[in-house]
PDB file of N, CA and C in Angstrom:
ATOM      1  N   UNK A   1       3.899 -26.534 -23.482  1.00  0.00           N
ATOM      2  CA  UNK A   1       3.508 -25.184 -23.102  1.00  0.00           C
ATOM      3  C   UNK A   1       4.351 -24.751 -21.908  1.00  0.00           C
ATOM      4  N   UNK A   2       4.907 -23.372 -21.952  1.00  0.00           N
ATOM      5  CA  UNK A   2       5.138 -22.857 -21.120  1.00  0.00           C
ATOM      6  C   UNK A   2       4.961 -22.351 -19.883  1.00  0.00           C
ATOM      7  N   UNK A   3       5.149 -22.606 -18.683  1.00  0.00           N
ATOM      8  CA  UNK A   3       4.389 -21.560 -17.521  1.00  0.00           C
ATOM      9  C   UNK A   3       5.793 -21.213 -16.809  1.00  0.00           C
ATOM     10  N   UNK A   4       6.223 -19.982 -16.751  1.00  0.00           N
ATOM     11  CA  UNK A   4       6.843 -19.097 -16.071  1.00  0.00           C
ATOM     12  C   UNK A   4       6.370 -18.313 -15.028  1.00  0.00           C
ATOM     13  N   UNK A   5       6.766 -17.646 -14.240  1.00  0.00           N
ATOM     14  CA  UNK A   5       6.078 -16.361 -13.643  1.00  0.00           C
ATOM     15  C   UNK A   5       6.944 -15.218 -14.058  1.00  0.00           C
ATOM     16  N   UNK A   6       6.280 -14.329 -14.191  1.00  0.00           N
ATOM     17  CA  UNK A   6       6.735 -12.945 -14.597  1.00  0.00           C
ATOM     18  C   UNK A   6       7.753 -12.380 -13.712  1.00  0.00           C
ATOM     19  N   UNK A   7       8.836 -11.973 -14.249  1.00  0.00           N
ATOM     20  CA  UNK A   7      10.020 -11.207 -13.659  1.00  0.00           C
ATOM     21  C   UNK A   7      10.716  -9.882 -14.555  1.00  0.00           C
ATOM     22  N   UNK A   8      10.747  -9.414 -13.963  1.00  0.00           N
ATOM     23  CA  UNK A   8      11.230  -8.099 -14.820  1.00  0.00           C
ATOM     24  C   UNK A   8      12.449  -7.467 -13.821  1.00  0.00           C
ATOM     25  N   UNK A   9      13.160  -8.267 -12.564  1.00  0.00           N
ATOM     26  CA  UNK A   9      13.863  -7.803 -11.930  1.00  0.00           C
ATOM     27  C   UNK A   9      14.036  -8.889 -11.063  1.00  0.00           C
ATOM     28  N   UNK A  10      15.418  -8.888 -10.569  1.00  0.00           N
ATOM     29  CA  UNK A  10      16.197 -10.223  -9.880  1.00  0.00           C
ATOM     30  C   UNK A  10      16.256  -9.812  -8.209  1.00  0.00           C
ATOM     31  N   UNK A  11      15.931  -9.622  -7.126  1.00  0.00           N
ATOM     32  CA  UNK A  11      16.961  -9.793  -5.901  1.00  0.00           C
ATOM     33  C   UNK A  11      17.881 -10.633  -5.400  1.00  0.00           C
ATOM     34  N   UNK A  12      18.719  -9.637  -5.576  1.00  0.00           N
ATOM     35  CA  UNK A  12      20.199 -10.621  -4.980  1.00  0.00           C
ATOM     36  C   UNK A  12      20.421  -9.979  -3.578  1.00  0.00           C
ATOM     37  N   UNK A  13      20.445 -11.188  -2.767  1.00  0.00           N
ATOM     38  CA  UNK A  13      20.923 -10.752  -1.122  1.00  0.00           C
ATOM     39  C   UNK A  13      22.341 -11.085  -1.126  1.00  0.00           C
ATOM     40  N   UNK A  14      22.296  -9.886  -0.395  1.00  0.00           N
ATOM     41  CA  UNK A  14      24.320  -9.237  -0.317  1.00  0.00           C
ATOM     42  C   UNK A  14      24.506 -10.043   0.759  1.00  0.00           C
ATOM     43  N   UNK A  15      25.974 -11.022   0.930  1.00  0.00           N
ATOM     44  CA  UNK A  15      26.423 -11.652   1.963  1.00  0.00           C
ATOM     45  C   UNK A  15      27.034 -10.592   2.866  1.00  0.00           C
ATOM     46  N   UNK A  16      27.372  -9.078   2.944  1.00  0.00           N
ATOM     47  CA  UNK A  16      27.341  -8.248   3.884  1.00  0.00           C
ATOM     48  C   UNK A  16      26.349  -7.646   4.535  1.00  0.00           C
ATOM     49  N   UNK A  17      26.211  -7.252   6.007  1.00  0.00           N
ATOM     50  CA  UNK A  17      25.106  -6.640   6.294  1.00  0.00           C
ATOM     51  C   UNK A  17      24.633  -5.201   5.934  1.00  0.00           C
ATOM     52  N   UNK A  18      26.130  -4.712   5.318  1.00  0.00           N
ATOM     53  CA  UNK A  18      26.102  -3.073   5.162  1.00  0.00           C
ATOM     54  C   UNK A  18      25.142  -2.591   3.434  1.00  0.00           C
ATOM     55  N   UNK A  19      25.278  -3.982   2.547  1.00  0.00           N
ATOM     56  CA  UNK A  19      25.033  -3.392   2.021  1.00  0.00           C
ATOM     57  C   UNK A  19      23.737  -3.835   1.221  1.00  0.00           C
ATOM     58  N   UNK A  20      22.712  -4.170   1.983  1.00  0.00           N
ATOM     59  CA  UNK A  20      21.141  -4.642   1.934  1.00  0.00           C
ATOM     60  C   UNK A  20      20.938  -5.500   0.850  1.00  0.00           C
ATOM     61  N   UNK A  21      19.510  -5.554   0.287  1.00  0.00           N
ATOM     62  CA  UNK A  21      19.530  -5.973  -0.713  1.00  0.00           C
ATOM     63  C   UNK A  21      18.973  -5.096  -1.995  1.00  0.00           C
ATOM     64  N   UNK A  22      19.673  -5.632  -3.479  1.00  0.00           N
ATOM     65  CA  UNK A  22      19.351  -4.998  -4.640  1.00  0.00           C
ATOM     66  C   UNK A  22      18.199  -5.595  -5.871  1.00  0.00           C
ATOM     67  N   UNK A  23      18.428  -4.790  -6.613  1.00  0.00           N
ATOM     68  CA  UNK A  23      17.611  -5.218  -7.509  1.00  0.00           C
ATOM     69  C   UNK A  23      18.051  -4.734  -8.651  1.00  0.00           C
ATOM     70  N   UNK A  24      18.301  -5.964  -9.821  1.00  0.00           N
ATOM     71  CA  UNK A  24      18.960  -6.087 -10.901  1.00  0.00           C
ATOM     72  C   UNK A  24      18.317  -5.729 -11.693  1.00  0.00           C
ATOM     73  N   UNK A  25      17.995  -4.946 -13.046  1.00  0.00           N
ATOM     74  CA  UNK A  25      17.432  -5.598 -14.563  1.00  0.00           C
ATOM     75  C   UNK A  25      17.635  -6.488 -15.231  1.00  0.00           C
ATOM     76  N   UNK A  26      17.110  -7.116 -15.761  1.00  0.00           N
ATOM     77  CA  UNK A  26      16.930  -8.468 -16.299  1.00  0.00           C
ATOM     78  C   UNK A  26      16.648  -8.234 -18.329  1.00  0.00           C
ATOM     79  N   UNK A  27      17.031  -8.130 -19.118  1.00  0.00           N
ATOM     80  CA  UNK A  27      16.793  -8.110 -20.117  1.00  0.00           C
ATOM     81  C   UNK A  27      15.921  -8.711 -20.423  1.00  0.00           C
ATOM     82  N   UNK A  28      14.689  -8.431 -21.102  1.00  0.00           N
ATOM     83  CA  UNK A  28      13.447  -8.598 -21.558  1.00  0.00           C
ATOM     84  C   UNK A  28      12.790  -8.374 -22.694  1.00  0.00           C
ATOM     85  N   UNK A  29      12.036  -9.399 -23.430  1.00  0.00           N
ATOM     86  CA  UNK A  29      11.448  -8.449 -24.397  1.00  0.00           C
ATOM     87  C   UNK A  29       9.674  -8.774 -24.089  1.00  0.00           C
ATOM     88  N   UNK A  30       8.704  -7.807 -24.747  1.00  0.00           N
ATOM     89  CA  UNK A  30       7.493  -8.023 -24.848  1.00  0.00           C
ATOM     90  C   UNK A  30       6.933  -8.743 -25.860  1.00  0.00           C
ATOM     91  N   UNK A  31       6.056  -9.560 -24.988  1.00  0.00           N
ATOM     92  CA  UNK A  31       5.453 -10.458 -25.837  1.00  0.00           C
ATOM     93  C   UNK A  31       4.439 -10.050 -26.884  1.00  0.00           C
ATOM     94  N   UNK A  32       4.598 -10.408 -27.975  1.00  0.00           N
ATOM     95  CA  UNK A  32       4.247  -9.652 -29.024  1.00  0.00           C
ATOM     96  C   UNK A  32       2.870 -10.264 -29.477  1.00  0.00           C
ATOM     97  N   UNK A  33       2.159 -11.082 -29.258  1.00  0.00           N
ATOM     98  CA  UNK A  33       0.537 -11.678 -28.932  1.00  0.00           C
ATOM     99  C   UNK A  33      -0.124 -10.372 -27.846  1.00  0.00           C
ATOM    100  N   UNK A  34       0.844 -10.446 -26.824  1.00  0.00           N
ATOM    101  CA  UNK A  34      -0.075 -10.232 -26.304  1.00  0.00           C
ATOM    102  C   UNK A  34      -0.253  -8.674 -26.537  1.00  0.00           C
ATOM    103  N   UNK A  35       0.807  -8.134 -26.844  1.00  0.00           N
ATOM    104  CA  UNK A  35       1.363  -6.485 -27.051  1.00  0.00           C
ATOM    105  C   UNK A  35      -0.177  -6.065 -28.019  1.00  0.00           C
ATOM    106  N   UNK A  36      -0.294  -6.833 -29.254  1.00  0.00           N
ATOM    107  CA  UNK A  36      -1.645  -6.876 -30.491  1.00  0.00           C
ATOM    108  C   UNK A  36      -2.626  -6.795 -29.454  1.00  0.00           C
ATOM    109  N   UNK A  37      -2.829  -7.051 -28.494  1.00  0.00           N
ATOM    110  CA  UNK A  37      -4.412  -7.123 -27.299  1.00  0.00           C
ATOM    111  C   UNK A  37      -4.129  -6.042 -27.096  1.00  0.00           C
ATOM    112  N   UNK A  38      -3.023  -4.816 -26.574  1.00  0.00           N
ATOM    113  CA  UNK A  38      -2.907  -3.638 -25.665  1.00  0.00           C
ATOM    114  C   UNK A  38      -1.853  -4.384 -24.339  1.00  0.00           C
ATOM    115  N   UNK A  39      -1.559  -5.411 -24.194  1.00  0.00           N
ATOM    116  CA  UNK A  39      -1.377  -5.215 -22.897  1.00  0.00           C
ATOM    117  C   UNK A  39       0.229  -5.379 -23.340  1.00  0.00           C
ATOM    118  N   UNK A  40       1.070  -5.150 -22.258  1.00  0.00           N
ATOM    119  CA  UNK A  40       2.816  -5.242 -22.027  1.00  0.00           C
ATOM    120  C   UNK A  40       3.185  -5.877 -21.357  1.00  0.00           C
ATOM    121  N   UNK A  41       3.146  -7.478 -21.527  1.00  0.00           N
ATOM    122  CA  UNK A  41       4.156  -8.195 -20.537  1.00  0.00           C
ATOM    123  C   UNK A  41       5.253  -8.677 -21.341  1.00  0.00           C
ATOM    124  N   UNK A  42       6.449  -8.416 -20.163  1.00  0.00           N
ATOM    125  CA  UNK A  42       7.837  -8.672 -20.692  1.00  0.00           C
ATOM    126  C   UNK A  42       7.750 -10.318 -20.310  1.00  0.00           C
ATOM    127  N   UNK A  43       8.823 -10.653 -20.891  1.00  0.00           N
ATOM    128  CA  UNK A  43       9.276 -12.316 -21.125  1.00  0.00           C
ATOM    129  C   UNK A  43      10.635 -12.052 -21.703  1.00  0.00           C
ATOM    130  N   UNK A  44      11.373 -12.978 -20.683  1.00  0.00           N
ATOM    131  CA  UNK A  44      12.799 -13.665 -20.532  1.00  0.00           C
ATOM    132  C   UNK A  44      12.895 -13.890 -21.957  1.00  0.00           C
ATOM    133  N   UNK A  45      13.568 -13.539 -22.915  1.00  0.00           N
ATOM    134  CA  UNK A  45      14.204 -13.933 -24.657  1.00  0.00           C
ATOM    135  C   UNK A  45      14.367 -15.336 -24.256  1.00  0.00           C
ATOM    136  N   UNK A  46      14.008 -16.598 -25.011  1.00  0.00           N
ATOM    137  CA  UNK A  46      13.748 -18.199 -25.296  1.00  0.00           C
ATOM    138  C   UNK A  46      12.789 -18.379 -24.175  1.00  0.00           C
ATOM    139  N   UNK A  47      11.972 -17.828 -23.284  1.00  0.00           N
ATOM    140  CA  UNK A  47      10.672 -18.292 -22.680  1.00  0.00           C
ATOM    141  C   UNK A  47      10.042 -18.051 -23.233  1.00  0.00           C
ATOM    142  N   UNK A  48       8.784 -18.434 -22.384  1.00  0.00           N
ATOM    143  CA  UNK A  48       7.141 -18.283 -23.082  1.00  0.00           C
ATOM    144  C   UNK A  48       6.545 -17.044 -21.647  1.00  0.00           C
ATOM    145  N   UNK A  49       5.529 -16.713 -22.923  1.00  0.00           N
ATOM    146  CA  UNK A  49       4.972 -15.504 -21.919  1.00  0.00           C
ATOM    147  C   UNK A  49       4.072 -16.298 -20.967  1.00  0.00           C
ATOM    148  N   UNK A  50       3.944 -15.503 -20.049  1.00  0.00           N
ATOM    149  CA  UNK A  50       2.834 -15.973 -18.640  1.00  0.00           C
ATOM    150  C   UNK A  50       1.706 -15.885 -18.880  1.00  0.00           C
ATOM    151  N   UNK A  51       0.980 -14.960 -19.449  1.00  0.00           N
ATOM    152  CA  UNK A  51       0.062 -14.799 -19.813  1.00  0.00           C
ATOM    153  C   UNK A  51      -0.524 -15.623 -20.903  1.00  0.00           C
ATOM    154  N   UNK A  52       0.094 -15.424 -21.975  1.00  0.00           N
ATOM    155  CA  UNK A  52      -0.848 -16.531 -23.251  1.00  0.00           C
ATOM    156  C   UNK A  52       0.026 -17.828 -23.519  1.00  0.00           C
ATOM    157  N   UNK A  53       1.411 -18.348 -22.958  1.00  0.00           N
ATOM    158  CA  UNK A  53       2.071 -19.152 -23.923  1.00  0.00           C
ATOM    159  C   UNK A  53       3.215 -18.809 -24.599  1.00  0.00           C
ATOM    160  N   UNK A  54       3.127 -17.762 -25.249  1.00  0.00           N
ATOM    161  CA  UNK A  54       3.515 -17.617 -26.865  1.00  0.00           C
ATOM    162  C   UNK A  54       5.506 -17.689 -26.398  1.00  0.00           C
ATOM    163  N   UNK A  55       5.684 -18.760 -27.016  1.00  0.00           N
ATOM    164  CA  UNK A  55       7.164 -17.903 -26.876  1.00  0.00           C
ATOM    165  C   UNK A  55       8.062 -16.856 -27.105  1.00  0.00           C
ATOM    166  N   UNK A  56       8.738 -16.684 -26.772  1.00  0.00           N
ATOM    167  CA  UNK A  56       9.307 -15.352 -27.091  1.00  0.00           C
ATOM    168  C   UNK A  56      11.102 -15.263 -27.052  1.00  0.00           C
ATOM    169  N   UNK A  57      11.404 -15.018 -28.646  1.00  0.00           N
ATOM    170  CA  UNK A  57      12.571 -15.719 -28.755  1.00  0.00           C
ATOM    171  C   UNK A  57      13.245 -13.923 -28.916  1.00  0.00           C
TER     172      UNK A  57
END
């Protein structure tokens, strides 16, 4: 079984001071167990969702 934590976005700290820090998108898809309940959590393509398990390829 899987346990991840949920990410839907990366921070990367800039080795300059000028130019702070960002935030990436991360390609994702929704887990499709849990999507059938109502709810929308994304999961990393070959993880498992956080919520139930289920992988998500």
């Amino acid at each position: 079984m899987c346990h991840q934590t949920p990410t839907d976005k990366v921070t990367v700290n800039s080795m300059n001071t000028d130019e702070g820090v960002r935030t990436l998108p991360v390609p994702g898809r929704r887990c499709p167990a849990c999507l059938e309940r109502g709810e929308t959590i994304w999961v990393i393509p070959g993880k498992c969702c956080p919520q139930c398990g289920t992988p998500v390829n």
